[in-house]
Protein backbone atom coordinates (compact mmCIF):
# COMPACT_ATOMS: atom_id res chain seq x y z
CA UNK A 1 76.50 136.80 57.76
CA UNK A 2 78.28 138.14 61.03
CA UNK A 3 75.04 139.00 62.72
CA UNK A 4 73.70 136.59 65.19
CA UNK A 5 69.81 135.66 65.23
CA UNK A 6 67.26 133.53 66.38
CA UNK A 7 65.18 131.89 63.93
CA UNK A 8 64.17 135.59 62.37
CA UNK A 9 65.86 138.74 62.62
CA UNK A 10 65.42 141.48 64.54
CA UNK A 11 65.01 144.81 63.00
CA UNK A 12 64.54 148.41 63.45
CA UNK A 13 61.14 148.24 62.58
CA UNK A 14 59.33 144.82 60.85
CA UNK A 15 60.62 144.18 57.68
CA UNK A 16 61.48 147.99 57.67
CA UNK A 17 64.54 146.24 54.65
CA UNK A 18 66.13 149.92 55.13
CA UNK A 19 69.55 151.08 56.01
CA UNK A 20 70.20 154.04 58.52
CA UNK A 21 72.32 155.98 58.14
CA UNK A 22 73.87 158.69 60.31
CA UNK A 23 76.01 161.60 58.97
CA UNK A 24 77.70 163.83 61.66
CA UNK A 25 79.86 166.79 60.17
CA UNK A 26 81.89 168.87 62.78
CA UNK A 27 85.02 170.81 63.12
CA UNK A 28 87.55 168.20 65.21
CA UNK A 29 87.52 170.87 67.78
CA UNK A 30 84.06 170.70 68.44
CA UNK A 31 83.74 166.75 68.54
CA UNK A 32 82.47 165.32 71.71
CA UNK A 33 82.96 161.77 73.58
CA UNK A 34 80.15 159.46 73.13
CA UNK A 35 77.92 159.61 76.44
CA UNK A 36 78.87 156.37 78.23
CA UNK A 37 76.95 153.85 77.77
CA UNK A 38 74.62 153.18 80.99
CA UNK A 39 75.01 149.46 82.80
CA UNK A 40 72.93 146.97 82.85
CA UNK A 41 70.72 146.64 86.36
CA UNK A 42 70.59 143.16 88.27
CA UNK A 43 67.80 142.52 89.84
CA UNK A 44 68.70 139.36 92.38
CA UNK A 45 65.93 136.97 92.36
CA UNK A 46 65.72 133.08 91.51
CA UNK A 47 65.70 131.92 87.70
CA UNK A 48 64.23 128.46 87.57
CA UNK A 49 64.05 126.13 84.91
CA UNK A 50 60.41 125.41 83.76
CA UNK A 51 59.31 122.43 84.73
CA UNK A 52 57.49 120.02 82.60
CA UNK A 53 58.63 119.83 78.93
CA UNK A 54 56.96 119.67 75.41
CA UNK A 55 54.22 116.94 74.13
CA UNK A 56 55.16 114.96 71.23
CA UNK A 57 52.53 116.13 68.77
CA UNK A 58 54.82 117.12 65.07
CA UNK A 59 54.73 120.70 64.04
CA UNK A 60 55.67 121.69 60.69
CA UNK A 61 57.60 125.21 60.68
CA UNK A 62 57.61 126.84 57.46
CA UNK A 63 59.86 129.94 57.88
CA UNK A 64 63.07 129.71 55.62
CA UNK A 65 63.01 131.66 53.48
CA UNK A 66 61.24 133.80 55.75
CA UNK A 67 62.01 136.73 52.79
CA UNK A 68 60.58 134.77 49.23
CA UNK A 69 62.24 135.66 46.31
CA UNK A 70 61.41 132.81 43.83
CA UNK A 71 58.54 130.48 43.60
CA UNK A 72 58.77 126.71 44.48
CA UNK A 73 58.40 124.33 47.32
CA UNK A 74 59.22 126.07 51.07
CA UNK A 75 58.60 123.02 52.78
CA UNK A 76 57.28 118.96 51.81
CA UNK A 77 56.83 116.41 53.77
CA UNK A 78 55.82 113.78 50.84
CA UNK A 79 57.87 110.95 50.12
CA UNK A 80 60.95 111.70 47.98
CA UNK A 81 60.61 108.18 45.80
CA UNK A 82 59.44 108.84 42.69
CA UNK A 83 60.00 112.70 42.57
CA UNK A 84 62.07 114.49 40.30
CA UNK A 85 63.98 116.45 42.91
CA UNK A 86 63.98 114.24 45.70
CA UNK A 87 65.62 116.35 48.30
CA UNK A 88 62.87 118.68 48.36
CA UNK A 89 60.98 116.56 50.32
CA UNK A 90 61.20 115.71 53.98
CA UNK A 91 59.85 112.41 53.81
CA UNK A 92 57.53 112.31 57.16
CA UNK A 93 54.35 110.62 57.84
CA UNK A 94 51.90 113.11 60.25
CA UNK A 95 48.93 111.20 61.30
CA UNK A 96 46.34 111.90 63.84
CA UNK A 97 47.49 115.42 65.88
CA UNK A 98 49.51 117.52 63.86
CA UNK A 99 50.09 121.68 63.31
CA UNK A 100 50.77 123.68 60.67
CA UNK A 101 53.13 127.22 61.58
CA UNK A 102 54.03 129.10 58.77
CA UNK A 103 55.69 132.65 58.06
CA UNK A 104 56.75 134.76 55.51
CA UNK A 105 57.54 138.04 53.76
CA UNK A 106 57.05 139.24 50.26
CA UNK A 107 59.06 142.50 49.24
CA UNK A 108 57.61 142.68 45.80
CA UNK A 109 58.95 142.29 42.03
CA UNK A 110 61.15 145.68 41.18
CA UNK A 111 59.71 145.90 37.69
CA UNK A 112 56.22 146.02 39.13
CA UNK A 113 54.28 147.91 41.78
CA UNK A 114 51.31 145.72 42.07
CA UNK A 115 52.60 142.21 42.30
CA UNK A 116 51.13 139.11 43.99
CA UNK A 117 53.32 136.51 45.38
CA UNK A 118 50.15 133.26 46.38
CA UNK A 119 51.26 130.50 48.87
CA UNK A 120 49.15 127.26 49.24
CA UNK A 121 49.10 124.70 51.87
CA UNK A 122 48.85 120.74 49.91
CA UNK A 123 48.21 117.49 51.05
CA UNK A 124 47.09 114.54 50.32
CA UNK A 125 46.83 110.67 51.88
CA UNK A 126 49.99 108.41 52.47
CA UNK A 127 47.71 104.99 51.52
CA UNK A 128 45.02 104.30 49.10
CA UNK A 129 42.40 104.97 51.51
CA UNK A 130 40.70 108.77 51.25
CA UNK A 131 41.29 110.29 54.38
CA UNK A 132 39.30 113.22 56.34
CA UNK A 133 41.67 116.24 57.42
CA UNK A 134 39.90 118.72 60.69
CA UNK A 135 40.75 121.89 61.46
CA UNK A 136 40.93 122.15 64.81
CA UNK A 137 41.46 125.92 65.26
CA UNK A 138 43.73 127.85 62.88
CA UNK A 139 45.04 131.62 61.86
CA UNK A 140 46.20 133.40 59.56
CA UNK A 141 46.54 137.67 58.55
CA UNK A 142 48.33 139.75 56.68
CA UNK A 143 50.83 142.72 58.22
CA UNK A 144 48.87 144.63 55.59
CA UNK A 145 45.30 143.63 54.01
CA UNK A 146 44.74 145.53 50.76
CA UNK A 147 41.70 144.11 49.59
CA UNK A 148 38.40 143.51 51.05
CA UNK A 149 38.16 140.43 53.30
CA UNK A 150 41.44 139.97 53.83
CA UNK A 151 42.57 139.72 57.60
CA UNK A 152 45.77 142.67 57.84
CA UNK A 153 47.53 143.67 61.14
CA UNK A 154 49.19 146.36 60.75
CA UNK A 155 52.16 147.02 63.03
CA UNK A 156 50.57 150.16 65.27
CA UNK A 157 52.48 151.67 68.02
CA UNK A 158 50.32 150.79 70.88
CA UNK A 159 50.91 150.76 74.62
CA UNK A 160 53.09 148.38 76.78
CA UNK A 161 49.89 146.71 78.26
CA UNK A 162 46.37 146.73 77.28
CA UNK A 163 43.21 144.37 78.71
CA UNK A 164 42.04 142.69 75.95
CA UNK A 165 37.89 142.78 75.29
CA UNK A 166 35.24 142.92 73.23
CA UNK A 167 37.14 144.25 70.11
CA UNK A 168 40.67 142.07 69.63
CA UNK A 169 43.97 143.92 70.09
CA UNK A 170 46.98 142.97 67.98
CA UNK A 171 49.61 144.70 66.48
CA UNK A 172 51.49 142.48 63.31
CA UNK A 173 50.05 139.19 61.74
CA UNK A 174 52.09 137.06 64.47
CA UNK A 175 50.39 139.05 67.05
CA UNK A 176 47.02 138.49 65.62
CA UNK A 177 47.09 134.80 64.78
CA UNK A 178 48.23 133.91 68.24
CA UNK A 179 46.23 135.92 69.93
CA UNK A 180 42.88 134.31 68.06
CA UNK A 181 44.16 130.79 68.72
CA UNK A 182 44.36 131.50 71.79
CA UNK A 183 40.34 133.16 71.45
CA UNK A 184 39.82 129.72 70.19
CA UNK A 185 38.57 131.09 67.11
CA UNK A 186 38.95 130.01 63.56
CA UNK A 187 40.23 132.67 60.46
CA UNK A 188 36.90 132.94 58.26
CA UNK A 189 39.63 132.66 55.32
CA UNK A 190 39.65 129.03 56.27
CA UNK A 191 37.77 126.16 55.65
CA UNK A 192 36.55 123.65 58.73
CA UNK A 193 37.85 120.30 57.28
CA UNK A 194 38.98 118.68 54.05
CA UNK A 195 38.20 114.98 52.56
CA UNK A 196 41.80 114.18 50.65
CA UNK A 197 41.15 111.62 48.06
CA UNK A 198 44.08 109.13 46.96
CA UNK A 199 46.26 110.30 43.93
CA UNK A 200 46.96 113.83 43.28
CA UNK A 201 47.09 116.13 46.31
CA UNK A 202 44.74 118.30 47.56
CA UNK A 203 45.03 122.36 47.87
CA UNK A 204 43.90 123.04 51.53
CA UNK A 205 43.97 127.15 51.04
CA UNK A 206 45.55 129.43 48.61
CA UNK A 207 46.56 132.46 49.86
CA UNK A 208 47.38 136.38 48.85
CA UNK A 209 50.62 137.97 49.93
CA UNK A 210 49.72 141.10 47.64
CA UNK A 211 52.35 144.39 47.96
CA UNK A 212 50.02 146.73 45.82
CA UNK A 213 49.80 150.30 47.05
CA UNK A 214 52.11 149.67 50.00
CA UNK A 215 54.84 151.80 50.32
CA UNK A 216 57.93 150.42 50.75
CA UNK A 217 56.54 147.16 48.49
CA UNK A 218 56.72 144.79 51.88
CA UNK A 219 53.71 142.62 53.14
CA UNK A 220 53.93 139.47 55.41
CA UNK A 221 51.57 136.64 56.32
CA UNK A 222 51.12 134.37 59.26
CA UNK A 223 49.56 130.96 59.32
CA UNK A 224 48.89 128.49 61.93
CA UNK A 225 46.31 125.55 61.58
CA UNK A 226 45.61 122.73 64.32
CA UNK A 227 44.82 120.18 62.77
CA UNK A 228 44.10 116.21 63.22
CA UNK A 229 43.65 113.28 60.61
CA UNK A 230 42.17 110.02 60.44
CA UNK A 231 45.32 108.38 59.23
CA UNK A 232 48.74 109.31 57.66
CA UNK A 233 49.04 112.08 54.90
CA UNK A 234 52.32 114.42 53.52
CA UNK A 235 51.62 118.24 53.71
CA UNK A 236 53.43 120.44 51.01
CA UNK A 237 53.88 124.70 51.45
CA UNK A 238 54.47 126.51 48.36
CA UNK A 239 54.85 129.85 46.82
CA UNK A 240 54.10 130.86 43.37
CA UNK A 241 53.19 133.83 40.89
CA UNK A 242 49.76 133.71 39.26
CA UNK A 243 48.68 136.03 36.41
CA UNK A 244 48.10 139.78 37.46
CA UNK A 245 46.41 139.29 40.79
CA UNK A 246 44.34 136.28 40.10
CA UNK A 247 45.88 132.85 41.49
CA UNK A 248 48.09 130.45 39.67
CA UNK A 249 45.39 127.71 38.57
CA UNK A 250 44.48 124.73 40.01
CA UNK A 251 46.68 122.48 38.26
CA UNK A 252 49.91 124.45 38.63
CA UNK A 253 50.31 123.77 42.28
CA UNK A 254 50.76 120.39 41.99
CA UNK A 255 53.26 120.27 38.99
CA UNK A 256 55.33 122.89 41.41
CA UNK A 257 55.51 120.26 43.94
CA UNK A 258 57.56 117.90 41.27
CA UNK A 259 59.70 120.97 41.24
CA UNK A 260 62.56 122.34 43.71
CA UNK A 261 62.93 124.20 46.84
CA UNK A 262 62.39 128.42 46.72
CA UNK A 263 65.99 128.75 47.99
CA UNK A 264 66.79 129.26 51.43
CA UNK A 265 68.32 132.08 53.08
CA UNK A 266 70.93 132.62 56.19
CA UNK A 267 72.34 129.11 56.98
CA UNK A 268 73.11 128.28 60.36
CA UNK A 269 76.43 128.01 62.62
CA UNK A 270 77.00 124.46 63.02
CA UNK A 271 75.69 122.87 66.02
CA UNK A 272 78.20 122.97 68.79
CA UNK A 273 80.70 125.27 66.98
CA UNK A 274 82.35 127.75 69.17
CA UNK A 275 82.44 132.01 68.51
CA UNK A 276 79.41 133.62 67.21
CA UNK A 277 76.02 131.99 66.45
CA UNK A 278 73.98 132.23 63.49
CA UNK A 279 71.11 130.38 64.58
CA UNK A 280 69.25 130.94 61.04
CA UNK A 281 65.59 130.63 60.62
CA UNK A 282 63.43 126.72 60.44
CA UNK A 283 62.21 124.59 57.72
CA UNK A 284 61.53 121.53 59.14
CA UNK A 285 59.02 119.27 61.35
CA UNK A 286 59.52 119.87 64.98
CA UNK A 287 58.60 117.53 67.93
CA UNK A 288 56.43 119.38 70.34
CA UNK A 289 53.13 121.76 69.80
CA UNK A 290 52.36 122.43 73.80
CA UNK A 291 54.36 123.10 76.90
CA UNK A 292 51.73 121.99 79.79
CA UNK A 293 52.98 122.37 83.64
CA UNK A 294 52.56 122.43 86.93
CA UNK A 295 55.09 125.11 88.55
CA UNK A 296 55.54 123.45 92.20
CA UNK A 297 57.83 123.58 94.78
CA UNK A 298 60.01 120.30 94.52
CA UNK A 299 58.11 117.41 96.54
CA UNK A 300 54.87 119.40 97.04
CA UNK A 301 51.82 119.92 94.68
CA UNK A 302 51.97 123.74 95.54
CA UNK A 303 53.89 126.50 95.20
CA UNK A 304 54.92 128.66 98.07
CA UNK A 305 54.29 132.17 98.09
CA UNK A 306 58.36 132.50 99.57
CA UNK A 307 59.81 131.72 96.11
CA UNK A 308 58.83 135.22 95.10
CA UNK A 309 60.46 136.87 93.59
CA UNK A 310 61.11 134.06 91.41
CA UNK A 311 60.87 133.90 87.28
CA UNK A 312 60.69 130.74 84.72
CA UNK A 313 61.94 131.21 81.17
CA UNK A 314 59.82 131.27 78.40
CA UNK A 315 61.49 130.23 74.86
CA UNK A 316 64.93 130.25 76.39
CA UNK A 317 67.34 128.91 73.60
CA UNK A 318 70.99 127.93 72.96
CA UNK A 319 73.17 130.89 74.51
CA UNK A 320 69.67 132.44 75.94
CA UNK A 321 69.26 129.88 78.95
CA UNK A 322 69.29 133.66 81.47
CA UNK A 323 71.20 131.45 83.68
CA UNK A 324 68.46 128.47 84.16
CA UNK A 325 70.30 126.16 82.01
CA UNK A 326 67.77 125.09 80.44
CA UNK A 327 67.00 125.03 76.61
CA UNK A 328 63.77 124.68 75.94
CA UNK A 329 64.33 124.68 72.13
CA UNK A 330 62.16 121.77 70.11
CA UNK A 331 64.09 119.36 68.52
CA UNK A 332 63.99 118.48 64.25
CA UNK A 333 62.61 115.35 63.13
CA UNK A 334 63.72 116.59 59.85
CA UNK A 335 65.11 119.80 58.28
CA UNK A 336 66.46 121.17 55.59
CA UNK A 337 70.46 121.52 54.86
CA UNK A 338 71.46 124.98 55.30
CA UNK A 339 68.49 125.80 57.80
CA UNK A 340 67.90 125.82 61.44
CA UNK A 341 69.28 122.56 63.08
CA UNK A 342 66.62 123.41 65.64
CA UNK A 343 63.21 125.32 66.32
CA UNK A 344 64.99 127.99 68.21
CA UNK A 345 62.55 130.47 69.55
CA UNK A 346 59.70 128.51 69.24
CA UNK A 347 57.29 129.99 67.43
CA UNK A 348 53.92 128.88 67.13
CA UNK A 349 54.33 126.74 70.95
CA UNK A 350 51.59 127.01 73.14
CA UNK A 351 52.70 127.34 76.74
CA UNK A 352 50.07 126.10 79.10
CA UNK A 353 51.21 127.27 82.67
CA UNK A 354 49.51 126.24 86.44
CA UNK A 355 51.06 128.09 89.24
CA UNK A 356 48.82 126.34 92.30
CA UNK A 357 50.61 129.71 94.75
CA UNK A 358 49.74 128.83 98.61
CA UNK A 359 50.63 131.61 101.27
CA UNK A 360 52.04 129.43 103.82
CA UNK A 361 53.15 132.42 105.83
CA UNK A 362 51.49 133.79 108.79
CA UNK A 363 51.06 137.49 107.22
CA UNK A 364 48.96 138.31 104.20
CA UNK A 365 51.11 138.18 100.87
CA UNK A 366 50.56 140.38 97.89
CA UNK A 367 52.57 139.33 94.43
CA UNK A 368 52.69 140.56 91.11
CA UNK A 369 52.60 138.27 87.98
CA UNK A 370 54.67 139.41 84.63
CA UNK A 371 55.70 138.39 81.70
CA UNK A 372 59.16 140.52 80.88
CA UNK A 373 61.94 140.79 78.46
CA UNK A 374 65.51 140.61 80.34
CA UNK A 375 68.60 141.16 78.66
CA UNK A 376 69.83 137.91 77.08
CA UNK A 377 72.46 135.87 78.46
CA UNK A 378 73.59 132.37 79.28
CA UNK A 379 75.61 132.06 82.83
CA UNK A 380 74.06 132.16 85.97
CA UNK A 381 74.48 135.84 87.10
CA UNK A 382 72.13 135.73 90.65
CA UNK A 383 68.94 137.28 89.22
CA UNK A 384 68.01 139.19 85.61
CA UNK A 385 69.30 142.09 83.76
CA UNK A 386 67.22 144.89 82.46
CA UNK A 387 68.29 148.26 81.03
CA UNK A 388 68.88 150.92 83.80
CA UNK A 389 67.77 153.52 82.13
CA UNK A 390 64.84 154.12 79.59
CA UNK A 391 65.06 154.27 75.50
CA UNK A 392 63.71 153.49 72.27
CA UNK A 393 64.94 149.67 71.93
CA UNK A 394 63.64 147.09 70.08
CA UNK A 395 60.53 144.89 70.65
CA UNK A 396 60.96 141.93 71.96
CA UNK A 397 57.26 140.66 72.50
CA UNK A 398 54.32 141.52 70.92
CA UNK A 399 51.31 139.72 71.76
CA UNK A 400 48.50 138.46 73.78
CA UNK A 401 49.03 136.44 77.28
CA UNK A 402 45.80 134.97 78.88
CA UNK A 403 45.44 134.56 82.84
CA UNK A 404 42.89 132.96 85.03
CA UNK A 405 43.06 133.62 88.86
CA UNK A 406 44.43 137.39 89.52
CA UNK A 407 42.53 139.67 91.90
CA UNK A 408 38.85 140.60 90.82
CA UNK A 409 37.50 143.88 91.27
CA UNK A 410 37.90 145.09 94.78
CA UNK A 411 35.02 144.78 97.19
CA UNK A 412 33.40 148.14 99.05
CA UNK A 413 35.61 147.75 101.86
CA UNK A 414 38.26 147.76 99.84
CA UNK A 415 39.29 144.51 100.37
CA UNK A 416 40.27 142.11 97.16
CA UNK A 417 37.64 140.58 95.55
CA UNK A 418 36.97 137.25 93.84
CA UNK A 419 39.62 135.68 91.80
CA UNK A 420 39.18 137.00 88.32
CA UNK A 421 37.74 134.65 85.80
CA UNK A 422 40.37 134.30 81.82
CA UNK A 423 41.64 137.59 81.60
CA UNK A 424 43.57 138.78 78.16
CA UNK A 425 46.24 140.94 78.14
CA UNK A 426 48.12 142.41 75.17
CA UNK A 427 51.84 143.38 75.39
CA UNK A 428 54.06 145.14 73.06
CA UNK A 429 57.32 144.51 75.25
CA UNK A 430 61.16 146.12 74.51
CA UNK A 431 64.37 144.78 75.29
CA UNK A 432 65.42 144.93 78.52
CA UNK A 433 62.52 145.61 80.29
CA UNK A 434 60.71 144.67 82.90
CA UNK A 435 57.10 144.38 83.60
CA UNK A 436 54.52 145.68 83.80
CA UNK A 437 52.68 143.75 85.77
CA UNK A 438 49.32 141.61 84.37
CA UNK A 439 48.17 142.05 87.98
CA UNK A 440 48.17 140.76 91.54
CA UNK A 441 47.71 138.22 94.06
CA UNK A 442 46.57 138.79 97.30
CA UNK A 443 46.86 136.09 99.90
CA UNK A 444 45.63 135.88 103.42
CA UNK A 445 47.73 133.56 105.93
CA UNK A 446 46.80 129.87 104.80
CA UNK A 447 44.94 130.62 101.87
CA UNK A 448 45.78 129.69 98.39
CA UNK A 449 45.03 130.33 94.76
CA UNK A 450 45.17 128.47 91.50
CA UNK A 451 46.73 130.95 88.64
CA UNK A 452 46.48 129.69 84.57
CA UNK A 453 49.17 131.48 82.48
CA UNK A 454 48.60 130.35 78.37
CA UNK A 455 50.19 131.93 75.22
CA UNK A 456 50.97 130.88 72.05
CA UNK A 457 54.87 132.24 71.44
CA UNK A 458 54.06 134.92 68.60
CA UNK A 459 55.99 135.45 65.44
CA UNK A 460 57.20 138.82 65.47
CA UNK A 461 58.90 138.20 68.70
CA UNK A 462 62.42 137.38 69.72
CA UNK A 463 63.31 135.15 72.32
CA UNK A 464 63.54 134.64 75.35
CA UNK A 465 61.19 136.15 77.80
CA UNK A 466 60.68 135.23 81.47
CA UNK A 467 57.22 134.53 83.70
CA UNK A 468 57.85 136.17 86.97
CA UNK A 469 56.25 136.16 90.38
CA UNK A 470 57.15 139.27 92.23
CA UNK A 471 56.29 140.78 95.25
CA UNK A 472 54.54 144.14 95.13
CA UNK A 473 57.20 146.53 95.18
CA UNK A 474 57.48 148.91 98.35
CA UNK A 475 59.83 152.30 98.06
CA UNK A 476 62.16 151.43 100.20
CA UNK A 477 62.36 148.08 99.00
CA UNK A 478 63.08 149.07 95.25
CA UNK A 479 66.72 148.85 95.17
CA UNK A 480 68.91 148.50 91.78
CA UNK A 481 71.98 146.88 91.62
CA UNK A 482 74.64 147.88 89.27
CA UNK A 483 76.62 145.13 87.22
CA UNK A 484 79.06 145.77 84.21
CA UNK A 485 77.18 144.46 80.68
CA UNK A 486 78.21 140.71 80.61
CA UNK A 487 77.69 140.28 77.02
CA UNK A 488 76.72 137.36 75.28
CA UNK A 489 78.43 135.80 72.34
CA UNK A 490 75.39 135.65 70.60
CA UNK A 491 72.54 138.45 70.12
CA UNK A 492 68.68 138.60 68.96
């Protein structure tokens, strides 16, 4: 596969699976030049690595095959002695903190237009001891729901930004889940805890990924569970086909896991190797759940309000570093051959941010804080790229960003009010662009402010993005800089 991607691909439109295709008939006298294509615009600022790096709690990503085609295992953790097909099985221990991220997309059985593909979530204790399994918080929707009670997120065309409130805003099942873990709230599709008794494992949930009455046959689910145990246990995904649209029974999941993988799809460049990347997508257990920080100028336990404009990547990978050179990328305890030698992108990390911002200046400061989508790249370049010049691109980001600390409501002398209490904000953000702004930070001479920036890094997005702290842009201050397209070797 020649085309380079992160740990899912991008696409016209989610899971669209169709081909475009673009006929243009014309006498050779009447052909015209392509329009050139317009360069990218540098915006000079300082790209700083984030501080801080990620905790050491074990994640399980479940995302090759992203696309199922066949039943069997997608991912094990259980010991391979004793099973039939031992290198189905990972082989690690998770005990005490653990999560659960899982993704994938059904596209239906061609002799059928009402087909169910059911994945389950297994596990079961390590000793001979029962053990009790919480659910801390956890997720999960459909990109379509086509029966009642079933959580669907449909992937609507909704505006760049939008203030979360009362009544959720999400667009896709990655957008959804994240943006209800980060709610705190739990999927009523999922139960509160488990007791897992010694010997045969233990179905946590069974779940639908049904295609009936969608048109093209194409449905997706998400699925992320926080979870903690009271001592060691293996975990098992799996996919298989039941009998019309009732669930395999109880007994077949467990013979499936003495079975073999559901094969995987798109294997990876090898780490290290030079020319195009194919970063493929994960199947593995990854070390790190949370990114927590402090964002500080070095030697002080504040930030200055002169660092603006400033931004700190967020998911920056291998050959996506936007000139920080830093990869914040989890590392594999284990993985599959043939899949992701890393968790590039990801998916499923919470990001935790505190920005303590002090104006030590002797004029009042106003800044803007934004989460954007820059052009990718790897070398330094003096600042980020965005498009020049608007268009229907893809989207990069789509999902919910939380903030504590921006500007209340202003007062009736128009001055700015109290610091806003958690604030949600929904995005739906394209390639290239930058902005818009989640809102500002006014400062007087002295005074300083404590800003909270959380999200959990949605499925359904493609890395990286940036967190920026800008200053509020004046006309005659809003200046572009032209710079020829320094393409990367490798692409989203």
């Amino acid at each position: 596969m020649s085309r380079t991607r992160p740990s899912r691909p991008s696409r016209p439109t989610p899971w669209a699976g169709a081909l475009l295709l673009t006929g243009i008939l014309a006498q050779p006298a009447l052909a015209q030049a392509p329009s050139p294509k317009p360069a990218p615009v540098l915006r000079p600022q300082t790209v700083a690595p984030l501080s801080g790096g990620l905790d050491r709690v074990l994640l399980v990503n479940d995302n090759n095959p992203e696309l199922i085609r066949e039943p069997g295992i997608l991912l094990s953790t259980f010991p391979k002695a004793g099973r039939a097909v031992p290198e189905a099985h990972l082989d690690v221990a998770l005990n005490g903190r653990f999560d659960l991220f899982s993704h994938h997309v059904y596209a239906g059985k061609p002799e059928s237009l009402d087909s169910t593909l059911w994945l389950a979530v297994l596990a079961a204790p390590r000793g001979s001891q029962p053990v009790s399994l919480k659910l801390l918080s956890g997720s999960t929707a459909l990109s379509q729901a086509v029966d009642p009670g079933q959580a669907g997120a449909p992937f609507l065309p909704l505006p760049a930004l939008m203030a979360q409130g009362s009544t959720p805003i999400y667009a896709g099942p990655g957008s959804r889940v994240a943006t209800e873990l980060l709610a705190r709230q739990r999927s009523a599709e999922l139960p509160a805890s488990w007791t897992l008794a010694p010997g045969a494992p233990t179905t946590l949930v069974v779940l639908p990924l049904p295609v009936r009455g969608l048109d093209p046959l194409l449905n997706g689910r998400n699925l992320q569970l926080r979870l903690e145990s009271s001592g060691p246990v293996s975990l098992a995904t799996l996919a298989a086909f039941g009998s019309g649209n009732a669930p395999p029974p109880a007994g077949a999941w467990a013979a499936l896991l003495e079975g073999g993988l559901s094969p995987r799809e798109h294997a990876p460049t090898p780490r290290g190797a030079k020319g195009s990347l194919v970063y493929s997508r994960v199947s593995g257990v990854q070390v790190g759940s949370t990114w927590r920080t402090r964002l500080t100028d070095p030697g002080q336990a504040w930030l200055s309000v002169r660092r603006a404009p400033i931004s700190w990547p967020i998911a920056s990978l291998e050959r996506g570093s936007l000139g920080s050179g830093q990869v914040q990328t989890a590392e594999l305890q284990a993985f599959y051959p043939g899949t992701a030698w890393a968790a590039h992108g990801n998916y499923g990390v919470e990001y935790d941010l505190s920005i303590p911002l002090r104006n030590d200046t002797a004029k009042p400061v106003a800044l803007q804080l934004a989460l954007e989508s820059p052009l990718k790249g790897d070398a330094a370049v003096g600042g980020l790229r965005f498009h020049g010049s608007p268009g229907t691109r893809p989207v990069m980001f789509r999902g919910t960003v939380e903030v504590t600390g921006l500007d209340g409501d202003p007062s009736p002398t128009g001055a700015p009010g109290r610091p806003a209490g958690r604030r949600g904000f929904h995005l739906v953000q394209r390639a290239g662009e930058p902005g818009p702004a989640l809102g500002t930070v006014s400062l007087a001479p002295g005074a300083s402010r404590q800003l909270q920036v959380r999200l959990i890094y949605p499925a359904d997005a493609t890395p990286p993005q940036v967190l920026s702290l800008l200053p509020v842009p004046e006309p005659a201050r809003q200046q572009a800089v032209k710079q020829s397209d320094l393409s990367s070797t490798s692409r989203p």
